[in-house]
Protein backbone atom coordinates (compact mmCIF):
# COMPACT_ATOMS: atom_id res chain seq x y z
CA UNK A 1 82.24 166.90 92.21
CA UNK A 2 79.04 166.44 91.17
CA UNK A 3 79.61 162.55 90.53
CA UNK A 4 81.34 162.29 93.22
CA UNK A 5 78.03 163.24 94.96
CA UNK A 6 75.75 161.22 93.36
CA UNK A 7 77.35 158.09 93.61
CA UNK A 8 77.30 159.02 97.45
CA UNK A 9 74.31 159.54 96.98
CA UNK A 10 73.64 156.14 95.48
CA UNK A 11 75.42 154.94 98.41
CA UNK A 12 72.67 156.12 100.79
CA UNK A 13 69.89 155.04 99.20
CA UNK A 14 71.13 151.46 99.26
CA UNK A 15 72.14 151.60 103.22
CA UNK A 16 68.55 152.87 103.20
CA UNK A 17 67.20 149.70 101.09
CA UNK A 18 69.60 147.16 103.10
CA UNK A 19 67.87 148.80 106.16
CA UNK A 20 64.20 148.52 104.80
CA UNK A 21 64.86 144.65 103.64
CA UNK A 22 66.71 144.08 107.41
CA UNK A 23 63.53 145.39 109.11
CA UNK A 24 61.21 143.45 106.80
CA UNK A 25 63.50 140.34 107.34
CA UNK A 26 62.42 140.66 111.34
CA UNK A 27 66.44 141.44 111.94
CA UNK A 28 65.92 144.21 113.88
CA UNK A 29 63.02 145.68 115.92
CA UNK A 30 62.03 149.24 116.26
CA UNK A 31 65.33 150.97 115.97
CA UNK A 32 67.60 148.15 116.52
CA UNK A 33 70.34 147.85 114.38
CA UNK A 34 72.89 149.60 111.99
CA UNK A 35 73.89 149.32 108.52
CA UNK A 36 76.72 151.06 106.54
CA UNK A 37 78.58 151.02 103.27
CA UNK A 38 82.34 152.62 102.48
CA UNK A 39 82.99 154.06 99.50
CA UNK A 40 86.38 153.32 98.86
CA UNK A 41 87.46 156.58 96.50
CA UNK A 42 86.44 158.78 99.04
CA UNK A 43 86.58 157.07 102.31
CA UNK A 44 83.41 158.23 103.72
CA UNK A 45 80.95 155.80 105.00
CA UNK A 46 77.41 155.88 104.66
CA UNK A 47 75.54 154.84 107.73
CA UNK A 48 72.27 154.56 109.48
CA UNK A 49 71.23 157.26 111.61
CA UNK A 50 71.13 156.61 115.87
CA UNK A 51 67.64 156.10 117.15
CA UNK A 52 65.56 156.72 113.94
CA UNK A 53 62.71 153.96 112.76
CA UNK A 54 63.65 152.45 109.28
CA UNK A 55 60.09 153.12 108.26
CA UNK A 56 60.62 157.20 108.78
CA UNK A 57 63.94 157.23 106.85
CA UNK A 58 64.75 158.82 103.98
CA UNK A 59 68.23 158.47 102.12
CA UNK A 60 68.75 162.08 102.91
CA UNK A 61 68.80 160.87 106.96
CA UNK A 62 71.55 158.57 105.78
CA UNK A 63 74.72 159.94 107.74
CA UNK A 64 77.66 160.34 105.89
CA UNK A 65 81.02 159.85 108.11
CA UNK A 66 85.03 160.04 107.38
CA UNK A 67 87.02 157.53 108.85
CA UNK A 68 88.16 159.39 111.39
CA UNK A 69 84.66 159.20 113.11
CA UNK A 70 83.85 163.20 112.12
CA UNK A 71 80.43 163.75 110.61
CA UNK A 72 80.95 164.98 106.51
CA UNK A 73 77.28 165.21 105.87
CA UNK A 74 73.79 164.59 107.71
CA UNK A 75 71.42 166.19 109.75
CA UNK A 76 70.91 163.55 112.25
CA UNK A 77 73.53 161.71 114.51
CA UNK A 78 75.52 158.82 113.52
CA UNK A 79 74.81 155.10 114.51
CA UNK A 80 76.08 154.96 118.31
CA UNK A 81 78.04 151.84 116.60
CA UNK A 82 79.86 154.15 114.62
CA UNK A 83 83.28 153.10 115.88
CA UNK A 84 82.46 149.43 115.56
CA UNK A 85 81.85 150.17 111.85
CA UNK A 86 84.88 152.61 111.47
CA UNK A 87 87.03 149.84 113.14
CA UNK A 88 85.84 146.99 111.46
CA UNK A 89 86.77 148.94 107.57
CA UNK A 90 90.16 150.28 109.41
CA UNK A 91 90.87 146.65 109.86
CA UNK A 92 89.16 144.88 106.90
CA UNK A 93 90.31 146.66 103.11
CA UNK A 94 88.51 143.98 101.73
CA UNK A 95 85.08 145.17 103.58
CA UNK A 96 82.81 147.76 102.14
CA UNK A 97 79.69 146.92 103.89
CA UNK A 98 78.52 145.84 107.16
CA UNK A 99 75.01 144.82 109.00
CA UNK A 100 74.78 144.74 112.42
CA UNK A 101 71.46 143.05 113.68
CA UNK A 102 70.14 142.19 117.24
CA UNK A 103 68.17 139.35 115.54
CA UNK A 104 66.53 136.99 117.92
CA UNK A 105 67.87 133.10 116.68
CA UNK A 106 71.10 134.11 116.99
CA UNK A 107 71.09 136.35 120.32
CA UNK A 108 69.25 133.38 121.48
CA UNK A 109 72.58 131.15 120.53
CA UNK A 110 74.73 133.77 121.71
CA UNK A 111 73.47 133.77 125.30
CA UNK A 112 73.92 130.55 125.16
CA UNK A 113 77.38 130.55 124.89
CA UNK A 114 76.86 128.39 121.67
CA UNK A 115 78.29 128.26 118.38
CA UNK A 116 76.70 126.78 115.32
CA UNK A 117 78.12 124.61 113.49
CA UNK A 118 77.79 124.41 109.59
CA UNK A 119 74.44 122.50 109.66
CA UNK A 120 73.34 124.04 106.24
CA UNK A 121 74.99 124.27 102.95
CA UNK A 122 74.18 128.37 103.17
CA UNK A 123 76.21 128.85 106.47
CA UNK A 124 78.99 127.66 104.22
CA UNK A 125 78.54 130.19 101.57
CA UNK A 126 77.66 133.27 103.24
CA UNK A 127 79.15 132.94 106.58
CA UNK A 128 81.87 130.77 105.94
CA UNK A 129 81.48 127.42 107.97
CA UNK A 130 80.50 127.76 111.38
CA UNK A 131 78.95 130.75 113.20
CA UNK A 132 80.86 131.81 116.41
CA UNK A 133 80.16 133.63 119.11
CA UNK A 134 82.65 135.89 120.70
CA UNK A 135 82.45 136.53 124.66
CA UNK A 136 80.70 139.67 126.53
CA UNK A 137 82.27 143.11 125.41
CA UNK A 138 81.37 146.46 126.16
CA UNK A 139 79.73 147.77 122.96
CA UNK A 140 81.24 151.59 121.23
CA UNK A 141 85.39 150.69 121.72
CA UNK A 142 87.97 149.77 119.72
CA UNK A 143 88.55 146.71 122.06
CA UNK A 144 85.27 144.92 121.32
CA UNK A 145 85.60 145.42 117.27
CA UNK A 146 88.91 143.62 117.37
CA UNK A 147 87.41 141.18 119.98
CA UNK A 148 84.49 140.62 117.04
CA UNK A 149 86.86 140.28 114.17
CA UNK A 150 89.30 138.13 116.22
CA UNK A 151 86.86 136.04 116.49
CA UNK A 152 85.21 135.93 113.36
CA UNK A 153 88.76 135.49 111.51
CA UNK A 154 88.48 135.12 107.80
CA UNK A 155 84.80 134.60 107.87
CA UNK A 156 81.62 136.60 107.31
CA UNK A 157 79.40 136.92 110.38
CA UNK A 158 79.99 136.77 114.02
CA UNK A 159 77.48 136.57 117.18
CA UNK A 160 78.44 138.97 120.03
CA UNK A 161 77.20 137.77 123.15
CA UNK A 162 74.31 139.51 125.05
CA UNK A 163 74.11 141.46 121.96
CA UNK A 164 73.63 140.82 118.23
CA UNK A 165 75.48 139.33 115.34
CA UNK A 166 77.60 140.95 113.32
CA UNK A 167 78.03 140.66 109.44
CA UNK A 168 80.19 142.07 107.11
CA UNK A 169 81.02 142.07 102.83
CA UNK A 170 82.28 143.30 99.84
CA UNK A 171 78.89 145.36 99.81
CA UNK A 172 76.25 146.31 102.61
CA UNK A 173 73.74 144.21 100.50
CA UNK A 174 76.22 140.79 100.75
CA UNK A 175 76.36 141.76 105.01
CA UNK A 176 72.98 141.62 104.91
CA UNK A 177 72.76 138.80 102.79
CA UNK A 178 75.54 137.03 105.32
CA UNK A 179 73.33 138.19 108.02
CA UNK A 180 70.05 137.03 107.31
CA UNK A 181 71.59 133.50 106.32
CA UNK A 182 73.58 133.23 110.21
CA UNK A 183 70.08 133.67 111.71
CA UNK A 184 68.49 131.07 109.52
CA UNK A 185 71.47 128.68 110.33
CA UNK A 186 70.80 130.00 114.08
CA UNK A 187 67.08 129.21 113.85
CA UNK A 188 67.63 125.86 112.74
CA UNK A 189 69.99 124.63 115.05
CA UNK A 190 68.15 125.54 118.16
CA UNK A 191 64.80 124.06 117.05
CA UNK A 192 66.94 120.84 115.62
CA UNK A 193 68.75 120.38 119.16
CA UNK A 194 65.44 120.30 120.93
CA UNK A 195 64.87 117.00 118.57
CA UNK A 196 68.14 115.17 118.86
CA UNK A 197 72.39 115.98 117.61
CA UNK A 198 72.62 118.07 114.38
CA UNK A 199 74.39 116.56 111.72
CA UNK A 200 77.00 118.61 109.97
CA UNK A 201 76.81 119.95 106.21
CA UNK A 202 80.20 118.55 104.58
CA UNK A 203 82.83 121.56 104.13
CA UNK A 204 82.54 122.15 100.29
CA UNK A 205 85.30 122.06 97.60
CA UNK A 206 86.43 125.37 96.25
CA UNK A 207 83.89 124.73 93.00
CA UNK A 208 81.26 123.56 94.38
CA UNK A 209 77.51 125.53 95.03
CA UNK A 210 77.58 126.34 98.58
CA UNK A 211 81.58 127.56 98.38
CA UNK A 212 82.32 131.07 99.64
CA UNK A 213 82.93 133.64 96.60
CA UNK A 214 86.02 134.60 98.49
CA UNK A 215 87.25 131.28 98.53
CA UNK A 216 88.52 131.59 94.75
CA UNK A 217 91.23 134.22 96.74
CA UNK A 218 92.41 131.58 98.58
């Protein structure tokens, strides 16, 4: 019991870091934002608290939550994107982490109705080609995480319009990681289309730099 805790524990102090490095990133502002990790023995996921500044947390206000949406541990609420969090694991086995990030390149895209197209070698390897947006759902039901993942498909990230992007990996550090790269592919697109067409960055072969790690799965 007592390492069961403390890798739990473990597990909230790096939603905690992910959060920090999000908010020093410029992903989120204020309280914007959520960020979780599963932990795949015990099921529970560790995730942000609702309507807290990263700068005032402590692991301790890292909320820890079963699958079935009930609080296990936590003095503070739950993310109100809880059940886009719970949905997206129920969904993806292969998914232990997840950042979700109102960041402003890609909102920007996403109002737009845009998608971006694999312009950059890293929007390739983290998010998997091209960055999509999915259409207008409400956000908190089951309906808009399938919407998100239906539209993401076997990639990594995924803008939801008139929202924020969402990101997803084998760890909450590789979400943010896939996360931080969509904006950056996001950024660059819109301030290359005010210049002229982007070009396209080649799809890469299974070996080669900017291939996916998940790839080798294929």
């Amino acid at each position: 019991m007592a390492l069961r805790r403390d890798l739990l524990g473990e597990l909230r102090r790096r939603v905690l870091a992910t959060a920090l490095e999000a908010s020093r990133l410029g992903l989120v502002t204020m309280t914007s934002g959520n960020f979780s990790a599963c932990d795949a023995n015990s099921g529970l996921v560790a995730i942000t608290p609702t309507g807290r500044p990263y700068s005032s947390m402590g692991a301790e206000d890292i909320v820890l939550v079963s699958l079935d949406g009930s609080v296990a541990e936590g003095r503070l609420p739950p993310s109100s994107e809880t059940p886009l969090h719970l949905d997206v694991y129920a969904a993806r086995a292969d998914i232990r982490g997840i950042a979700h990030v109102h960041s402003v390149c890609a909102n920007a895209v996403g109002v737009l109705g845009l998608a971006v197209p694999p312009i950059v070698g890293t929007l390739w390897k983290y998010v998997g080609g091209d960055l999509r947006t999915a259409a207008f759902k409400e956000s908190g039901t089951a309906e808009y995480a399938r919407h998100a993942l239906q539209v993401m498909g076997d990639q990594r990230a995924v803008i939801m319009a008139n929202h924020g992007l969402l990101a997803i990996g084998e760890t909450v550090e590789q979400a943010l990681a896939a996360a931080a790269y969509a904006e950056e592919g996001a950024r660059i697109y819109l301030l290359a289309r005010q210049l002229g067409q982007p070009t396209t960055h080649p799809r890469p072969n299974p070996s080669d730099m900017y291939a996916p790690d998940w790839w080798a799965d294929e």
